[in-house]
PDB file of N, CA and C in Angstrom:
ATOM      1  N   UNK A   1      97.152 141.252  45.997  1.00  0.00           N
ATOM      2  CA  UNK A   1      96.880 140.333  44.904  1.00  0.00           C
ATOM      3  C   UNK A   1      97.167 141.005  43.565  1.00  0.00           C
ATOM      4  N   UNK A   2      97.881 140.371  42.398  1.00  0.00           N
ATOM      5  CA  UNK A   2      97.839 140.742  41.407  1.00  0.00           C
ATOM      6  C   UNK A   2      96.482 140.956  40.458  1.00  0.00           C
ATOM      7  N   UNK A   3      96.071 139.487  40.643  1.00  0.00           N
ATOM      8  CA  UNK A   3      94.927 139.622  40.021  1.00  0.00           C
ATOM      9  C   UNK A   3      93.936 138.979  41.001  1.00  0.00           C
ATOM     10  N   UNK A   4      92.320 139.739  41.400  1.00  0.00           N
ATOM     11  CA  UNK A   4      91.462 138.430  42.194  1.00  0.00           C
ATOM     12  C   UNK A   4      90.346 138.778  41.402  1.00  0.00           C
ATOM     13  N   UNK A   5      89.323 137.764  41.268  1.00  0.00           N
ATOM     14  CA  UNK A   5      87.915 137.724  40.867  1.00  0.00           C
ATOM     15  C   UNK A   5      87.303 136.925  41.788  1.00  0.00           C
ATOM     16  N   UNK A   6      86.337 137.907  41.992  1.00  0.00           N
ATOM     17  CA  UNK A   6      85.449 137.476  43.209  1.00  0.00           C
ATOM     18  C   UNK A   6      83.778 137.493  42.512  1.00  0.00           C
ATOM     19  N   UNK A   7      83.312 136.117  42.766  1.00  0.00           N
ATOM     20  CA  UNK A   7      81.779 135.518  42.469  1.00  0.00           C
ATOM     21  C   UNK A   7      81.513 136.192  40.964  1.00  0.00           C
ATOM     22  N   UNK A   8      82.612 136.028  40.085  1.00  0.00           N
ATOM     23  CA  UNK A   8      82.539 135.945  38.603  1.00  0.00           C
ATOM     24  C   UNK A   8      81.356 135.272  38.002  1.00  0.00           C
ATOM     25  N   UNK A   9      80.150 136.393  36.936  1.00  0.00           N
ATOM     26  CA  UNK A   9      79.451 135.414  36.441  1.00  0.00           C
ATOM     27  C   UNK A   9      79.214 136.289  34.902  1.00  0.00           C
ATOM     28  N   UNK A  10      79.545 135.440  34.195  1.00  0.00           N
ATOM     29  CA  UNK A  10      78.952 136.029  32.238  1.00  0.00           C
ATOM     30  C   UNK A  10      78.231 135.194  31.674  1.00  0.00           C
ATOM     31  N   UNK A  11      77.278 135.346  31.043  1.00  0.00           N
ATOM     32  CA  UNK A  11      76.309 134.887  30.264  1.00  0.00           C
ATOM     33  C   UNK A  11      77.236 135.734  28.564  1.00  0.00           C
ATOM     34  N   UNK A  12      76.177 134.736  27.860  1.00  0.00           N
ATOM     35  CA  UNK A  12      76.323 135.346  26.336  1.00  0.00           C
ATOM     36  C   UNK A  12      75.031 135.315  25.800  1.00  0.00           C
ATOM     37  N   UNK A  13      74.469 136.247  25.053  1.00  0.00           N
ATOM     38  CA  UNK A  13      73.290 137.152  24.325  1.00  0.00           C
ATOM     39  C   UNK A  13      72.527 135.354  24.304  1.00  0.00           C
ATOM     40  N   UNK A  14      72.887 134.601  23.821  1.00  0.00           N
ATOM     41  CA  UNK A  14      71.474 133.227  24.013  1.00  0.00           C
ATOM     42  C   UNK A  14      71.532 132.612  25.651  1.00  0.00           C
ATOM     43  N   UNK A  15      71.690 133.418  26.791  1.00  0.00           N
ATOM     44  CA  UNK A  15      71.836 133.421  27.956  1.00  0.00           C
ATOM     45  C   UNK A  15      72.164 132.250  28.253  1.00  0.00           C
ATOM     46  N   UNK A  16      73.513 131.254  27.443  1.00  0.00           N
ATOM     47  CA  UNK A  16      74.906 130.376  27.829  1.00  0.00           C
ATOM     48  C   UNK A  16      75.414 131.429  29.242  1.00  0.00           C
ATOM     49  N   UNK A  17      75.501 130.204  30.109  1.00  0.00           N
ATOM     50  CA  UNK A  17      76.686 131.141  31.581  1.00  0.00           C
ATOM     51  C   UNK A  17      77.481 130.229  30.981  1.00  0.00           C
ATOM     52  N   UNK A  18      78.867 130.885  30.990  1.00  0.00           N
ATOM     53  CA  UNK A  18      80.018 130.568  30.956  1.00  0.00           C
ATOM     54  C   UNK A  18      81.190 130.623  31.486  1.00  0.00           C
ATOM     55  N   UNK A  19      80.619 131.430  32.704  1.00  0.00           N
ATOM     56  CA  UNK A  19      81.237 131.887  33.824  1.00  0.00           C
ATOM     57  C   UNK A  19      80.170 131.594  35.300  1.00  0.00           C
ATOM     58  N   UNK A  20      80.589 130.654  36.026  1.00  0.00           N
ATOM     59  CA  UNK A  20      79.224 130.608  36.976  1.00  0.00           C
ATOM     60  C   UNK A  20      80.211 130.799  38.242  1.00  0.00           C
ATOM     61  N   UNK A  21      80.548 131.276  38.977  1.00  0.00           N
ATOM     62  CA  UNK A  21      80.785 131.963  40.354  1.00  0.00           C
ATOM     63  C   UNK A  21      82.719 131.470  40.555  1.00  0.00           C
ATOM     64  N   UNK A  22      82.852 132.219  39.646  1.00  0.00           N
ATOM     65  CA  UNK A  22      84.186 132.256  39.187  1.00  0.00           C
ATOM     66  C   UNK A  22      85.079 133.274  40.980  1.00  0.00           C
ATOM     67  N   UNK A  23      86.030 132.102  41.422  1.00  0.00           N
ATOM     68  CA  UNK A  23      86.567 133.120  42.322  1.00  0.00           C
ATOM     69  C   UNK A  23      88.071 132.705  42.302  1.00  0.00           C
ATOM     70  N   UNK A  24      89.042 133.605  42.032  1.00  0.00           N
ATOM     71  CA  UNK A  24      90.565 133.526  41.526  1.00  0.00           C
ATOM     72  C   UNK A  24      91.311 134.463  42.649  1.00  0.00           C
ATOM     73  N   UNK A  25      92.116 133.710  43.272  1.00  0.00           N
ATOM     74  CA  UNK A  25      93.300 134.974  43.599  1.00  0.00           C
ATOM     75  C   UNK A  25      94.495 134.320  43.207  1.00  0.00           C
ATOM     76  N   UNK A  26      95.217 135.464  42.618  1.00  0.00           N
ATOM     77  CA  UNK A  26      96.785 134.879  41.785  1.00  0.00           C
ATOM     78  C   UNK A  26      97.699 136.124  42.325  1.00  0.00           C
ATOM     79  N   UNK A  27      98.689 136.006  43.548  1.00  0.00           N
ATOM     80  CA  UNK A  27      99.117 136.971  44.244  1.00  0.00           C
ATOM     81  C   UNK A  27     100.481 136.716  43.207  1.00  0.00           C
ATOM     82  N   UNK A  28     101.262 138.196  43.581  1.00  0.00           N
ATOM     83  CA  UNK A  28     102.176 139.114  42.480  1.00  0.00           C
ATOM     84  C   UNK A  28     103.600 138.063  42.144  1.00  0.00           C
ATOM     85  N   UNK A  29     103.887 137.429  41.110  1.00  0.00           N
ATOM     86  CA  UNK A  29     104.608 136.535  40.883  1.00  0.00           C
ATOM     87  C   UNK A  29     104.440 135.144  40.896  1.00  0.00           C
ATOM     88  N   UNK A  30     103.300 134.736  41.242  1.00  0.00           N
ATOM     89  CA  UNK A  30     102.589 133.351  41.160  1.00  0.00           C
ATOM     90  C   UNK A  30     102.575 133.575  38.988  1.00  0.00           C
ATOM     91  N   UNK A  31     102.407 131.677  38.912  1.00  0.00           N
ATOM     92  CA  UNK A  31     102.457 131.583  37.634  1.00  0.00           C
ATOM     93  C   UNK A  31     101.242 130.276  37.617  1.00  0.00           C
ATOM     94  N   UNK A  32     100.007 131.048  36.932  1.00  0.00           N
ATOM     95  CA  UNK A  32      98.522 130.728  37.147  1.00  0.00           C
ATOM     96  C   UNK A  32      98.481 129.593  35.517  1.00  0.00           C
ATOM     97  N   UNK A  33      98.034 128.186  35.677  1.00  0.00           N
ATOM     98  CA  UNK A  33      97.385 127.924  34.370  1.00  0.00           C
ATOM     99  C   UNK A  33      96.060 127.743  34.834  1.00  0.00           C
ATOM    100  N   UNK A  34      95.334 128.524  33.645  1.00  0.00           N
ATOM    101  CA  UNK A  34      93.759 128.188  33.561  1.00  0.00           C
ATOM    102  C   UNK A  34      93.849 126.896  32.398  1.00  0.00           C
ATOM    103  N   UNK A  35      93.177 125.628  32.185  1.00  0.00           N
ATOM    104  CA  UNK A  35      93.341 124.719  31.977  1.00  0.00           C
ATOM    105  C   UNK A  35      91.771 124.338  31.890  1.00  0.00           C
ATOM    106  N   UNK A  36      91.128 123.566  30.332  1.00  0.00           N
ATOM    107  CA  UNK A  36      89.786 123.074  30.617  1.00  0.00           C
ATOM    108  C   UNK A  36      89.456 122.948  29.121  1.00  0.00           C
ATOM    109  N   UNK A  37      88.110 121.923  28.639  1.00  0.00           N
ATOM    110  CA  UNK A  37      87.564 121.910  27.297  1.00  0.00           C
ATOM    111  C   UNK A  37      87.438 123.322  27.050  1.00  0.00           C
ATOM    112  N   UNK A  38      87.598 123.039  25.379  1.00  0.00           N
ATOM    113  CA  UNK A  38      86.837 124.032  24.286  1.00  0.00           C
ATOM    114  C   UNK A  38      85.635 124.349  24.748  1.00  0.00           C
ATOM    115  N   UNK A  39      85.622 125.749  24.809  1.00  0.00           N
ATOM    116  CA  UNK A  39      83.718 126.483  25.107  1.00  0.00           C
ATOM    117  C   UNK A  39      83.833 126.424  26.889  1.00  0.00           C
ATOM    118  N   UNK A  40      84.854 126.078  27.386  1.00  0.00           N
ATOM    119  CA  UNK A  40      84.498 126.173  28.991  1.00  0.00           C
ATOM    120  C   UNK A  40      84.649 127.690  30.110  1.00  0.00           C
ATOM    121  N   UNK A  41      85.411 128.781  28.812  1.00  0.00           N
ATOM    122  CA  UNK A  41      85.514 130.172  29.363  1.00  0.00           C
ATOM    123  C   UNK A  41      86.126 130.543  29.881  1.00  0.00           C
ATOM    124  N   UNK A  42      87.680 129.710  29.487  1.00  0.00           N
ATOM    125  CA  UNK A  42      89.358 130.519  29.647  1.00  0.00           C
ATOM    126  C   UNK A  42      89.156 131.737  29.070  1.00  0.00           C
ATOM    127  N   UNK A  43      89.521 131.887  27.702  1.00  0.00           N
ATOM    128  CA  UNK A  43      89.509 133.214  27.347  1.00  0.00           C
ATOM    129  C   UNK A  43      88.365 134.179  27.377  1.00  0.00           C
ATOM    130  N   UNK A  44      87.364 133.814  27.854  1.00  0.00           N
ATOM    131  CA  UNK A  44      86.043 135.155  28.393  1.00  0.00           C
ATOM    132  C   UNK A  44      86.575 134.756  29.509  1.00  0.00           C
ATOM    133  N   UNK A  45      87.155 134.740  30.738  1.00  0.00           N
ATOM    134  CA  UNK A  45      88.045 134.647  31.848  1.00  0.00           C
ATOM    135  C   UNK A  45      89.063 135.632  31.577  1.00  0.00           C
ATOM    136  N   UNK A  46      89.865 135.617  30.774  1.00  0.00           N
ATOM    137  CA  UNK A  46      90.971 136.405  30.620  1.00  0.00           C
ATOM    138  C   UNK A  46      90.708 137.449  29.658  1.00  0.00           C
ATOM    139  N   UNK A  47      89.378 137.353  28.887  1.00  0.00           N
ATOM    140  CA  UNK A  47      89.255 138.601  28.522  1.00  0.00           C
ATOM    141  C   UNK A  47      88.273 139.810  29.264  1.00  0.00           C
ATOM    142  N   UNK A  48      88.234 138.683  30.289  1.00  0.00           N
ATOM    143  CA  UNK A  48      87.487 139.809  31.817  1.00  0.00           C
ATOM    144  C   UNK A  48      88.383 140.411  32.289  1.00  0.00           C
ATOM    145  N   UNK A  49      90.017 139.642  32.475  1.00  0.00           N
ATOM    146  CA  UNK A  49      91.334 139.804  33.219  1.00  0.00           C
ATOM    147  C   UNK A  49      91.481 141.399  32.725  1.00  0.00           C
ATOM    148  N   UNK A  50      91.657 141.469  31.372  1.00  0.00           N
ATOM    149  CA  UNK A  50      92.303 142.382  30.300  1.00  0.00           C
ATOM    150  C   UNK A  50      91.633 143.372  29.878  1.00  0.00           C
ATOM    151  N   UNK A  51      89.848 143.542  30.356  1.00  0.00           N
ATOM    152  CA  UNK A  51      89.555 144.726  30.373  1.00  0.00           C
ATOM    153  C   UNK A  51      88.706 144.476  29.147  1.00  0.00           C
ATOM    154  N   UNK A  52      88.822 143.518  28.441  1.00  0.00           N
ATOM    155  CA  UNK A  52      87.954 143.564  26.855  1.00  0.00           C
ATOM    156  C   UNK A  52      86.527 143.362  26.846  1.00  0.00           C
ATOM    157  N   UNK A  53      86.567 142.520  27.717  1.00  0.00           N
ATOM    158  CA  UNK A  53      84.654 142.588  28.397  1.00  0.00           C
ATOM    159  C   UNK A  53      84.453 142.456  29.833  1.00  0.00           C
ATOM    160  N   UNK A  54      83.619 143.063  30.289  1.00  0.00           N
ATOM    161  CA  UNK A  54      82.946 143.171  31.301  1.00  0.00           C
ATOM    162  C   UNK A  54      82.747 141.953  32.108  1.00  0.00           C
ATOM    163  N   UNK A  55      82.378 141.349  33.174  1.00  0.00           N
ATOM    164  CA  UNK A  55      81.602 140.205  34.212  1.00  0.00           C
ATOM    165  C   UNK A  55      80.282 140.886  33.870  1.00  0.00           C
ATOM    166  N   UNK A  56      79.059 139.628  33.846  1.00  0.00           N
ATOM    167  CA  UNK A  56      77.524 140.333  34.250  1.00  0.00           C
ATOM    168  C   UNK A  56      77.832 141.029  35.515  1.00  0.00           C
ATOM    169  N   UNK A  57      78.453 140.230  36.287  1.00  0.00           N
ATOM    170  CA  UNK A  57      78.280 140.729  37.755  1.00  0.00           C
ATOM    171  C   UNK A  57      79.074 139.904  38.504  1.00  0.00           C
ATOM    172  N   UNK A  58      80.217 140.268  39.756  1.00  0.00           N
ATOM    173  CA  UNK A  58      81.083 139.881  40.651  1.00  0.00           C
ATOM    174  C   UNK A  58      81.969 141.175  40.264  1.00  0.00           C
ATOM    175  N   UNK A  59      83.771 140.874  40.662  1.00  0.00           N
ATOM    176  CA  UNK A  59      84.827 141.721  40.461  1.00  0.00           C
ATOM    177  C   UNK A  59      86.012 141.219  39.904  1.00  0.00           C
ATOM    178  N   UNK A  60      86.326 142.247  38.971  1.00  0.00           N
ATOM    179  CA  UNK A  60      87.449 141.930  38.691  1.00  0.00           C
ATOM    180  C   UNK A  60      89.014 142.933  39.209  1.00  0.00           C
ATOM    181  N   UNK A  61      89.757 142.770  40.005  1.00  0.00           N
ATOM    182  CA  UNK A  61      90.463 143.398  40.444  1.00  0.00           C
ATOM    183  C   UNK A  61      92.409 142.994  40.285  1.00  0.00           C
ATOM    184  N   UNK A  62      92.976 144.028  39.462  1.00  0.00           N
ATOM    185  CA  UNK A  62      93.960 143.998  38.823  1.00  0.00           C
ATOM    186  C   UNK A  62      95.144 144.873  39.196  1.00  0.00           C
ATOM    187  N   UNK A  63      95.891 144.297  40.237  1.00  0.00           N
ATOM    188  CA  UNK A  63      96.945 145.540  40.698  1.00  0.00           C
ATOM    189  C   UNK A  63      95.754 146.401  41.707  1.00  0.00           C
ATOM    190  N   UNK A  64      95.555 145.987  42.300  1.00  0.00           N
ATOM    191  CA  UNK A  64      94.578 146.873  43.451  1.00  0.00           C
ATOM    192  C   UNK A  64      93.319 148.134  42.205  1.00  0.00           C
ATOM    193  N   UNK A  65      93.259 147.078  41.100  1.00  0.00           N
ATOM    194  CA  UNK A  65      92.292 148.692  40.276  1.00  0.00           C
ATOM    195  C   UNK A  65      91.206 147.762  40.351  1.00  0.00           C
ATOM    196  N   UNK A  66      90.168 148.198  40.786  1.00  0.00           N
ATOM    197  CA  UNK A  66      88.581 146.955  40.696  1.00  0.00           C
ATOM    198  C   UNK A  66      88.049 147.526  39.242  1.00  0.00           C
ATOM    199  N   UNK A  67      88.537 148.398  38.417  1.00  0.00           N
ATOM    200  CA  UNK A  67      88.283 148.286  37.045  1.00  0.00           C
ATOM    201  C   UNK A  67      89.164 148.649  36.146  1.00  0.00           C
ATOM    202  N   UNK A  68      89.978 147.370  35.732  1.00  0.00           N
ATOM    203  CA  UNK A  68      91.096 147.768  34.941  1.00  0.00           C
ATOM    204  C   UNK A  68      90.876 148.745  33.874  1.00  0.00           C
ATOM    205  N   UNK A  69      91.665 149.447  33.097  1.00  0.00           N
ATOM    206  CA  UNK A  69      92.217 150.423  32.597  1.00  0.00           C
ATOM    207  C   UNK A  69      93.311 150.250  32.183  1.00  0.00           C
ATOM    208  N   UNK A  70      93.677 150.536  30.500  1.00  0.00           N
ATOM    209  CA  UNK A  70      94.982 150.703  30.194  1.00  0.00           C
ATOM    210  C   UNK A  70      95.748 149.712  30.225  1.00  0.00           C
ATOM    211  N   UNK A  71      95.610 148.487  30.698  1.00  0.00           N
ATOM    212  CA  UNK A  71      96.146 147.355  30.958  1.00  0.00           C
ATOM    213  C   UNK A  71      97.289 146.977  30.058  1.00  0.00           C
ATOM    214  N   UNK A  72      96.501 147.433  28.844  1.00  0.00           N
ATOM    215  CA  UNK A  72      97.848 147.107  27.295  1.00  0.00           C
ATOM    216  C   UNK A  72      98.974 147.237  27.595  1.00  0.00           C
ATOM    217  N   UNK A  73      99.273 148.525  28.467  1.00  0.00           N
ATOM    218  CA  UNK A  73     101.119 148.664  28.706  1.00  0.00           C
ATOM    219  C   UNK A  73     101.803 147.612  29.756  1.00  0.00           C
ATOM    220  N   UNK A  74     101.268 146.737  30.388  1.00  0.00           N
ATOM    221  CA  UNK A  74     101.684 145.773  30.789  1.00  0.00           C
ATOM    222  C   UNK A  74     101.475 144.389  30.973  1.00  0.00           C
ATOM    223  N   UNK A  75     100.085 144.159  30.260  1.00  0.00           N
ATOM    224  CA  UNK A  75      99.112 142.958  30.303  1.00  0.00           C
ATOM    225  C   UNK A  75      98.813 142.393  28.953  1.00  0.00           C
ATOM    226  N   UNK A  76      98.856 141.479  28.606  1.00  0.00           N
ATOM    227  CA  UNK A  76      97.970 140.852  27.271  1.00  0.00           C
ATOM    228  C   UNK A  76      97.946 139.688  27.524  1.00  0.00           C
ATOM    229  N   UNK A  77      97.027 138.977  26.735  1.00  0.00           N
ATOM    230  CA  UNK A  77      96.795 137.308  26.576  1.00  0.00           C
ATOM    231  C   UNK A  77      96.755 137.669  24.733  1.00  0.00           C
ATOM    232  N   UNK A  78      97.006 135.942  24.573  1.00  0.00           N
ATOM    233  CA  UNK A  78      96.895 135.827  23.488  1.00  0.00           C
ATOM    234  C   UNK A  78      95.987 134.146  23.076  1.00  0.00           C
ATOM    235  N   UNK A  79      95.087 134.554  22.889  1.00  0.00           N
ATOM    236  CA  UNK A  79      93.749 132.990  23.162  1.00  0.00           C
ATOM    237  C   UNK A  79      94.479 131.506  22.056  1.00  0.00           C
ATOM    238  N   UNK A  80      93.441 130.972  22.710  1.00  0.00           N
ATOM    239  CA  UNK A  80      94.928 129.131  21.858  1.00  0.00           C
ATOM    240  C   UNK A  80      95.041 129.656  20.054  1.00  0.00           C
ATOM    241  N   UNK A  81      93.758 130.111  19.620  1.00  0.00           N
ATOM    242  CA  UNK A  81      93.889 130.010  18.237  1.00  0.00           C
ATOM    243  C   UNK A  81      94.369 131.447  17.734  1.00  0.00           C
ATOM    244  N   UNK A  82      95.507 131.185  16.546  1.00  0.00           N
ATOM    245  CA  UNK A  82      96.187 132.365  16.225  1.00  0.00           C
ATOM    246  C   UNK A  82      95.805 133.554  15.839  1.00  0.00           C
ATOM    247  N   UNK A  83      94.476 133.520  15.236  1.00  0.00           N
ATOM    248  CA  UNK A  83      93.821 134.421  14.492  1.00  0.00           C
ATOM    249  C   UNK A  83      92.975 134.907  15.646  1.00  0.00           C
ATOM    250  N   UNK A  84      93.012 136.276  16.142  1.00  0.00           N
ATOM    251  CA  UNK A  84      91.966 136.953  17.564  1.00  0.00           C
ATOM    252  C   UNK A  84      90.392 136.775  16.552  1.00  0.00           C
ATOM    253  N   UNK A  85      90.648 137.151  15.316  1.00  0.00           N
ATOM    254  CA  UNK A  85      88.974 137.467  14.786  1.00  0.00           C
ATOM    255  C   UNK A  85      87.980 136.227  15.072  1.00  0.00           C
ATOM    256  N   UNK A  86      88.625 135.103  15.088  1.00  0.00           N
ATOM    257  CA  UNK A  86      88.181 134.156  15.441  1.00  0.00           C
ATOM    258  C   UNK A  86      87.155 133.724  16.938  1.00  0.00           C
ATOM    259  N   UNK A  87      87.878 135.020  18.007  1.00  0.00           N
ATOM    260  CA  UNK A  87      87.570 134.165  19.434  1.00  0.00           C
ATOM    261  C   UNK A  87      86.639 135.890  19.410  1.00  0.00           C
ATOM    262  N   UNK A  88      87.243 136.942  19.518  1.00  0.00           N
ATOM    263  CA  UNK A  88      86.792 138.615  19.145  1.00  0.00           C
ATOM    264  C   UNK A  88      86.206 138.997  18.064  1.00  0.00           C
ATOM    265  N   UNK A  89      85.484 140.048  19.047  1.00  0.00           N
ATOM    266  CA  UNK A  89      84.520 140.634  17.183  1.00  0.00           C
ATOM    267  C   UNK A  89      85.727 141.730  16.885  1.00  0.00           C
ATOM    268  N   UNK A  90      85.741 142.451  15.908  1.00  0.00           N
ATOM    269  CA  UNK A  90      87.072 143.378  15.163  1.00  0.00           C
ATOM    270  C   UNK A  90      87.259 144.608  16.152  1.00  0.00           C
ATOM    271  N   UNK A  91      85.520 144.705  17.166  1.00  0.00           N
ATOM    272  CA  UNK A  91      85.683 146.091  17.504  1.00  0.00           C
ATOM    273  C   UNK A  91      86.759 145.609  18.594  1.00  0.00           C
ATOM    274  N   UNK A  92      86.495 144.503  19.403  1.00  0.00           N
ATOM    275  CA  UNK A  92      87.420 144.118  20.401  1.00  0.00           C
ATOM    276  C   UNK A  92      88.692 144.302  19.690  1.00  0.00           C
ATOM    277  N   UNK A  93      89.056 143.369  18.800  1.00  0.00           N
ATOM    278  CA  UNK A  93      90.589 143.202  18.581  1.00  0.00           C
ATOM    279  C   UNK A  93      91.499 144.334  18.099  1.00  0.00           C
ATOM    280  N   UNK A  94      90.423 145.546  17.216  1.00  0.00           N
ATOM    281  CA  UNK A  94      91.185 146.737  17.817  1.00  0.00           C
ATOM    282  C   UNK A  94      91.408 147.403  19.007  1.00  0.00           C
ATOM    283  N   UNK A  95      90.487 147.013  19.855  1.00  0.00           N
ATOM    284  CA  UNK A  95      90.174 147.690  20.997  1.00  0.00           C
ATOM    285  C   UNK A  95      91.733 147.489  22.049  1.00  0.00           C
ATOM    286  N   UNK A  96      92.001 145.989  21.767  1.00  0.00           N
ATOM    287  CA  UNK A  96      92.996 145.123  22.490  1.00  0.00           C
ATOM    288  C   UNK A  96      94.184 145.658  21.827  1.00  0.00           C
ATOM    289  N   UNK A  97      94.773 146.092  20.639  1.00  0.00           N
ATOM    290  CA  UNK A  97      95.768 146.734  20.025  1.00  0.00           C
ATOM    291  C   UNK A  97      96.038 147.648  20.552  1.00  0.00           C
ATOM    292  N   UNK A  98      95.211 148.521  20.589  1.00  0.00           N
ATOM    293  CA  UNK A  98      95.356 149.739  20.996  1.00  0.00           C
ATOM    294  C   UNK A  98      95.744 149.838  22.117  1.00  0.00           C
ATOM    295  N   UNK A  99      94.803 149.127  23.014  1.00  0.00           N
ATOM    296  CA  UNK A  99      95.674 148.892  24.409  1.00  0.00           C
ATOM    297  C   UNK A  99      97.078 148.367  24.744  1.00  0.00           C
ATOM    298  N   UNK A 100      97.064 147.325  24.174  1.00  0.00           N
ATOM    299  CA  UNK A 100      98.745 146.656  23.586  1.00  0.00           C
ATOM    300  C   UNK A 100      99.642 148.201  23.598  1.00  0.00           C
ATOM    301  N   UNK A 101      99.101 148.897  22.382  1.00  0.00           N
ATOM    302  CA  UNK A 101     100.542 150.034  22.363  1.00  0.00           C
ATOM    303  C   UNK A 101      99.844 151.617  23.632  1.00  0.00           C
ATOM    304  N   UNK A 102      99.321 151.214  23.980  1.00  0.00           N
ATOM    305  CA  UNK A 102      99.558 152.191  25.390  1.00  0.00           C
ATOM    306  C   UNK A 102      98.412 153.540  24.999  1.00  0.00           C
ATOM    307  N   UNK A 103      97.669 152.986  23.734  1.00  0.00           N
ATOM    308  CA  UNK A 103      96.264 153.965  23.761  1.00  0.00           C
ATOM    309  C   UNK A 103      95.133 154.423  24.940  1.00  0.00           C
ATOM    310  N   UNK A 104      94.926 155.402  24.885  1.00  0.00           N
ATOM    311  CA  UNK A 104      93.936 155.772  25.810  1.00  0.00           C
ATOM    312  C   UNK A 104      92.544 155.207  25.835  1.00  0.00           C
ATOM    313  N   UNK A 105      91.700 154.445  26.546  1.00  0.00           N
ATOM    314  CA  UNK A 105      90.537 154.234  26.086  1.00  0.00           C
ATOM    315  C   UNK A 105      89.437 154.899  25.077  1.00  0.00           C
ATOM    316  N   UNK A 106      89.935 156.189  25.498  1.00  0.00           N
ATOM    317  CA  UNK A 106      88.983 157.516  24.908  1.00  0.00           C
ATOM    318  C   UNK A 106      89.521 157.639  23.490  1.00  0.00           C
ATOM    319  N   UNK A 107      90.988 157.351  23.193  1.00  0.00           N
ATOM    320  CA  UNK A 107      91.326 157.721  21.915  1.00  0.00           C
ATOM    321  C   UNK A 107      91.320 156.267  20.892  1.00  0.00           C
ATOM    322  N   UNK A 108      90.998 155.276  21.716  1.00  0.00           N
ATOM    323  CA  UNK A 108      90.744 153.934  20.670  1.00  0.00           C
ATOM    324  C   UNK A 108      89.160 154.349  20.437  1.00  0.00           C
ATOM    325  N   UNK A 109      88.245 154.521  21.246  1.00  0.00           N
ATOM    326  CA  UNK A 109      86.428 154.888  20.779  1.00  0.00           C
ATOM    327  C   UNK A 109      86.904 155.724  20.184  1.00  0.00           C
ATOM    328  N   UNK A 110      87.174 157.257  19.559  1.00  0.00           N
ATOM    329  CA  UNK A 110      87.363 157.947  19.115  1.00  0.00           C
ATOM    330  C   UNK A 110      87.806 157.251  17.923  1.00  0.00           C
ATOM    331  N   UNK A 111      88.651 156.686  17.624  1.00  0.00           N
ATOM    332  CA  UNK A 111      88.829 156.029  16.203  1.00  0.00           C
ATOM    333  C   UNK A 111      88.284 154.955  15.961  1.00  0.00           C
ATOM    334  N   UNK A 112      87.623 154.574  16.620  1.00  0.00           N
ATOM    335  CA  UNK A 112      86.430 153.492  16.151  1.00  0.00           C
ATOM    336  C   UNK A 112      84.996 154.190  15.770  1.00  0.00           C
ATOM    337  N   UNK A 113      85.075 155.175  16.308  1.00  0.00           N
ATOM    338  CA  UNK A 113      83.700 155.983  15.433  1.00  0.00           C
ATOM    339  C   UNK A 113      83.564 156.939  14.327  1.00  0.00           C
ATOM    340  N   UNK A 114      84.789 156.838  13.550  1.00  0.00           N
ATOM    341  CA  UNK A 114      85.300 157.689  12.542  1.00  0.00           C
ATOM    342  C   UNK A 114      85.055 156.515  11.875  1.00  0.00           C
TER     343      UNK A 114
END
């Protein structure tokens, strides 16, 4: 499988689930639309895909890695509205840059705490 998520679930800090038992397999060359209202948790879906946040709890598994890494050098989404600050807080959307150009996890925290 390219990408699978198995019994996917996220809440957000006013304990909204927005993810309730999310299970995806999209094997290597399949062409996946996620499709649904505003607020229904495409992009916290795909920003589970991409490594930018976490599941409370299930898996996310990417190229056989059950915790992506590094993803930037071959992976990105880009959410419906143009502006990321909008859907991401800043620490994410650097976080996602960095990954974009092939940064190390360790060396994007490292310049986020300077």
């Amino acid at each position: 499988m390219a990408v699978s998520i198995k019994n996917g679930f996220k809440r957000f800090g006013n304990g909204n689930l927005v993810l309730n038992n999310i299970n995806v397999n999209v094997s290597s060359g399949e062409i996946y639309g996620i499709l649904g209202a505003s607020g229904c948790g495409k992009t916290t879906l795909l920003s589970c895909v991409v490594g930018l946040r976490q599941l409370d709890s299930g898996q996310v598994t990417v190229c056989d890695q059950s915790r992506p890494h590094n993803l930037g050098s071959f992976c990105g989404y880009m959410p419906q509205e143009t502006a990321l600050v909008n859907v991401l807080t800043i620490r994410e959307v650097l976080k996602y840059f960095g990954l974009l150009y092939g940064m190390e996890t360790k060396e994007i925290e490292t310049g986020l705490s300077n």
